[in-house]
C-alpha atoms as a PDB file:
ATOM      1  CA  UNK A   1       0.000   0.000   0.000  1.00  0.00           C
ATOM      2  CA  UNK A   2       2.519   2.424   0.817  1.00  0.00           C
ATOM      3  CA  UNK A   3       4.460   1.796  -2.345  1.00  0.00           C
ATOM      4  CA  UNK A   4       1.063   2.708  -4.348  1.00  0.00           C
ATOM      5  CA  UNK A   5       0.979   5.771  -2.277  1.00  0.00           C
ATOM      6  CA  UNK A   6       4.349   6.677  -3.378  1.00  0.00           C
ATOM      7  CA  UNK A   7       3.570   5.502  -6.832  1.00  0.00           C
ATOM      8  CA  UNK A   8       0.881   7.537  -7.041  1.00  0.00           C
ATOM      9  CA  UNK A   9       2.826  10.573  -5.591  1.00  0.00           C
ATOM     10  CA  UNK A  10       5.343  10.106  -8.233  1.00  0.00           C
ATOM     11  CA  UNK A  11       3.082   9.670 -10.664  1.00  0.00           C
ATOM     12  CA  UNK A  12       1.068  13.260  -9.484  1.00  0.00           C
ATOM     13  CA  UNK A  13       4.427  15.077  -9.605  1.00  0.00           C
ATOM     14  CA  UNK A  14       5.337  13.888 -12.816  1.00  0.00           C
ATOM     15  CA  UNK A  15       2.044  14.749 -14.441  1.00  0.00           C
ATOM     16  CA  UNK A  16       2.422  17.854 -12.593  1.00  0.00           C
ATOM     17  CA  UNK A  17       6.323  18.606 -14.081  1.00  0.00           C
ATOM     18  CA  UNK A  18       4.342  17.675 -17.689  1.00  0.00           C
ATOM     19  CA  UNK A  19       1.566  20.539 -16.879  1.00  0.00           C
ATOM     20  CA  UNK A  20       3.959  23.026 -15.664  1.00  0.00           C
ATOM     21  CA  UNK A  21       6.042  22.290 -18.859  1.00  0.00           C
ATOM     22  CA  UNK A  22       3.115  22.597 -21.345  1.00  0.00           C
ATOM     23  CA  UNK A  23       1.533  25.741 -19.579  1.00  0.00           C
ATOM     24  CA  UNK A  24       5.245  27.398 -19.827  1.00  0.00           C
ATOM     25  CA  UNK A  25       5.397  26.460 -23.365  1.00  0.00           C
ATOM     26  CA  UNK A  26       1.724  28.062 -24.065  1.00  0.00           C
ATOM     27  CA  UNK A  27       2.234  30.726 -22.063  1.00  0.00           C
ATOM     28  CA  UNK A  28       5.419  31.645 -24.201  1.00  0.00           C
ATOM     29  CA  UNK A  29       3.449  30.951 -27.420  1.00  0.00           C
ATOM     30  CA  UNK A  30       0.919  33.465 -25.754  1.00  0.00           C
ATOM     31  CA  UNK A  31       3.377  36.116 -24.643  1.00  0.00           C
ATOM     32  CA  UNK A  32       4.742  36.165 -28.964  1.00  0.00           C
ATOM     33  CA  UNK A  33       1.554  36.277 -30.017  1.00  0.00           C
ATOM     34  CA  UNK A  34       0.587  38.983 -27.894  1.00  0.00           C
ATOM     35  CA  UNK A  35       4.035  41.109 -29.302  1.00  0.00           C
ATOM     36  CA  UNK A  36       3.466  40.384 -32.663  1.00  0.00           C
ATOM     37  CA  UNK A  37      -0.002  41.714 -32.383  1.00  0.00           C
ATOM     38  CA  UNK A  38       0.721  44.657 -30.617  1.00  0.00           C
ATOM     39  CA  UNK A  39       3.405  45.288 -33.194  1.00  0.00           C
ATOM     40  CA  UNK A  40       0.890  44.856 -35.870  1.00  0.00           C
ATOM     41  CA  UNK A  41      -1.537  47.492 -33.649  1.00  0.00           C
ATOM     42  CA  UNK A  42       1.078  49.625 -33.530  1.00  0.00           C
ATOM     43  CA  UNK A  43       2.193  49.790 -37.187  1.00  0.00           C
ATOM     44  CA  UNK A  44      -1.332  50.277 -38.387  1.00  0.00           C
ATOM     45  CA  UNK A  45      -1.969  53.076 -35.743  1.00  0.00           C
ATOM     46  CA  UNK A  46       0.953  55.295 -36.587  1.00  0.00           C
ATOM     47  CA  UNK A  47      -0.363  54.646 -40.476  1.00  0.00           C
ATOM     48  CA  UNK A  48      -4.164  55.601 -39.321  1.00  0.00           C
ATOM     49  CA  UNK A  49      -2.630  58.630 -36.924  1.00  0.00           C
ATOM     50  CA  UNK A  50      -0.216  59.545 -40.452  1.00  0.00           C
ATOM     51  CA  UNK A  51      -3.603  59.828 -42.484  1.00  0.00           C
ATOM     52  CA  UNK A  52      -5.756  61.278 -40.339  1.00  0.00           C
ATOM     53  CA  UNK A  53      -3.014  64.345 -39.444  1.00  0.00           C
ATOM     54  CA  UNK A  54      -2.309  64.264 -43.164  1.00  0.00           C
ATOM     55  CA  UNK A  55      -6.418  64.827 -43.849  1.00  0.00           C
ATOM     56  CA  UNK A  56      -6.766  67.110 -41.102  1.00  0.00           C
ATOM     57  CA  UNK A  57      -3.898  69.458 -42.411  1.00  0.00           C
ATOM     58  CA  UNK A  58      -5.569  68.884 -45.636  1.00  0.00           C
ATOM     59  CA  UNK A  59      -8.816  70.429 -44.348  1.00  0.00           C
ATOM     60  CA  UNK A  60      -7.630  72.931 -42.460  1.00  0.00           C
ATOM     61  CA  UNK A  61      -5.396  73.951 -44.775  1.00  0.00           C
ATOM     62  CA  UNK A  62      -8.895  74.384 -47.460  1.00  0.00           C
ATOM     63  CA  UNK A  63     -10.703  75.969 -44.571  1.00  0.00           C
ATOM     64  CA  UNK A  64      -8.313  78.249 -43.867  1.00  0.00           C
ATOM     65  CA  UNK A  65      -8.188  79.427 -47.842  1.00  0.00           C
ATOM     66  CA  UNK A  66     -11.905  79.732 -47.739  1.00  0.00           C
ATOM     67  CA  UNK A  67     -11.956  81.906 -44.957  1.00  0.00           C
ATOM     68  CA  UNK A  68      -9.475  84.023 -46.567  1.00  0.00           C
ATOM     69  CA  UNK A  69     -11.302  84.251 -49.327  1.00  0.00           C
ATOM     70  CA  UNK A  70     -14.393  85.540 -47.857  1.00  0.00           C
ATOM     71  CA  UNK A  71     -12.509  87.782 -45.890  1.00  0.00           C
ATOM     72  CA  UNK A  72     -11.436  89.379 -48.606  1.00  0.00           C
ATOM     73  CA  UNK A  73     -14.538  89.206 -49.975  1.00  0.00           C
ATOM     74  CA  UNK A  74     -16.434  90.994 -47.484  1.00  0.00           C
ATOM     75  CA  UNK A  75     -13.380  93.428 -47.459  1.00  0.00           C
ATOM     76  CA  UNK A  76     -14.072  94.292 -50.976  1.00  0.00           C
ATOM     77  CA  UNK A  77     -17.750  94.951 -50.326  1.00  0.00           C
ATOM     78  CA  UNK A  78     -17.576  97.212 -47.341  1.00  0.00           C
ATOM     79  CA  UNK A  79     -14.484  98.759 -49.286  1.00  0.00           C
ATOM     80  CA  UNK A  80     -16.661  99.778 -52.133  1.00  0.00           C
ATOM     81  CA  UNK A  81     -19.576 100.824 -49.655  1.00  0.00           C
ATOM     82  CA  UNK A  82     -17.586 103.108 -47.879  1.00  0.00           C
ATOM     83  CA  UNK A  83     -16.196 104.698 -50.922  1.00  0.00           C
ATOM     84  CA  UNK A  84     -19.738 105.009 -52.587  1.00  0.00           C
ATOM     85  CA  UNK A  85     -20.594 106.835 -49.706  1.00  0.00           C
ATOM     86  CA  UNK A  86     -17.730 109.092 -49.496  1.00  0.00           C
ATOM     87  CA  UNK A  87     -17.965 109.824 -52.970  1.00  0.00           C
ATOM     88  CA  UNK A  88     -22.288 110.693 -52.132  1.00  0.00           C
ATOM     89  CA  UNK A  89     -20.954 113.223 -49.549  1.00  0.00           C
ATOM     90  CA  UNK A  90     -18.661 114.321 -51.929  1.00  0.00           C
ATOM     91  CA  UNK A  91     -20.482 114.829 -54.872  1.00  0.00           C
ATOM     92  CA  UNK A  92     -22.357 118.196 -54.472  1.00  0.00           C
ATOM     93  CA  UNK A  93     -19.438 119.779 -52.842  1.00  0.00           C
ATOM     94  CA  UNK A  94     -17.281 119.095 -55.621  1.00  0.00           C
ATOM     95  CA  UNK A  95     -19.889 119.960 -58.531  1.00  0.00           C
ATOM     96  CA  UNK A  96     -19.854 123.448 -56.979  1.00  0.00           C
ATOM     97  CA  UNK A  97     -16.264 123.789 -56.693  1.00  0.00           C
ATOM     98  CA  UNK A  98     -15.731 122.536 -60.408  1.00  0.00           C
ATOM     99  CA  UNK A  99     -18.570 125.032 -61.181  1.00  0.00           C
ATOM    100  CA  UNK A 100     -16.897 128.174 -59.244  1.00  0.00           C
ATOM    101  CA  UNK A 101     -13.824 127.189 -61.110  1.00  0.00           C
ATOM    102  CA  UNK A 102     -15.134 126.556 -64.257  1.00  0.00           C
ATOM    103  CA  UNK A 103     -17.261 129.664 -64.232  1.00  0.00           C
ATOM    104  CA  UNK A 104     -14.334 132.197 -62.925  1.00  0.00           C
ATOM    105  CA  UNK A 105     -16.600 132.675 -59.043  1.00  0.00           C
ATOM    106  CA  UNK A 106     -13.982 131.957 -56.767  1.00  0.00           C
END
């Protein structure tokens, strides 16, 4: 009986030493598969990160110009108000001026 005992007791720790072995081995597998995914992760997130800056700049970039462009825009109209109003204001002071000129009444 006793030598079934430690039969059985060698038997456990061998089975054991076999578990051990086989969940070291897996775990290893694990552990590489784990790096070579997060390598793949990041690869393909510095690509996305490269696009979407790239895009963003992009847009920006064509918002930017549009603004500009109706800055300008609006520039140009109030420009040409203000002068259409000067030159209102302007107008019948100036005829008379030309006129005193013209007609020798200064």
């Amino acid at each position: 009986m006793t030598e079934e005992i430690i039969k059985t007791i060698a038997d456990a720790e061998s089975k054991a030493t076999e578990i051990k072995a086989l969940a070291t081995e897996r775990a290893t597998e694990m552990v590489k598969n784990a790096e070579k995914r997060a390598s793949e992760i990041e690869k393909t997130s510095a690509e996305v990160c490269k696009a979407y800056r790239e895009t963003s700049q992009k847009n920006a970039e064509a918002d930017a110009q549009n603004k500009y462009v109706a800055t300008l825009e609006k520039a140009k109209v109030d420009a040409t108000e203000y002068c259409r109003k000067i030159l209102e204001k302007t107008e019948a002071p100036v005829s008379k001026i030309v006129g005193r000129i013209i007609n020798g009444d200064c």
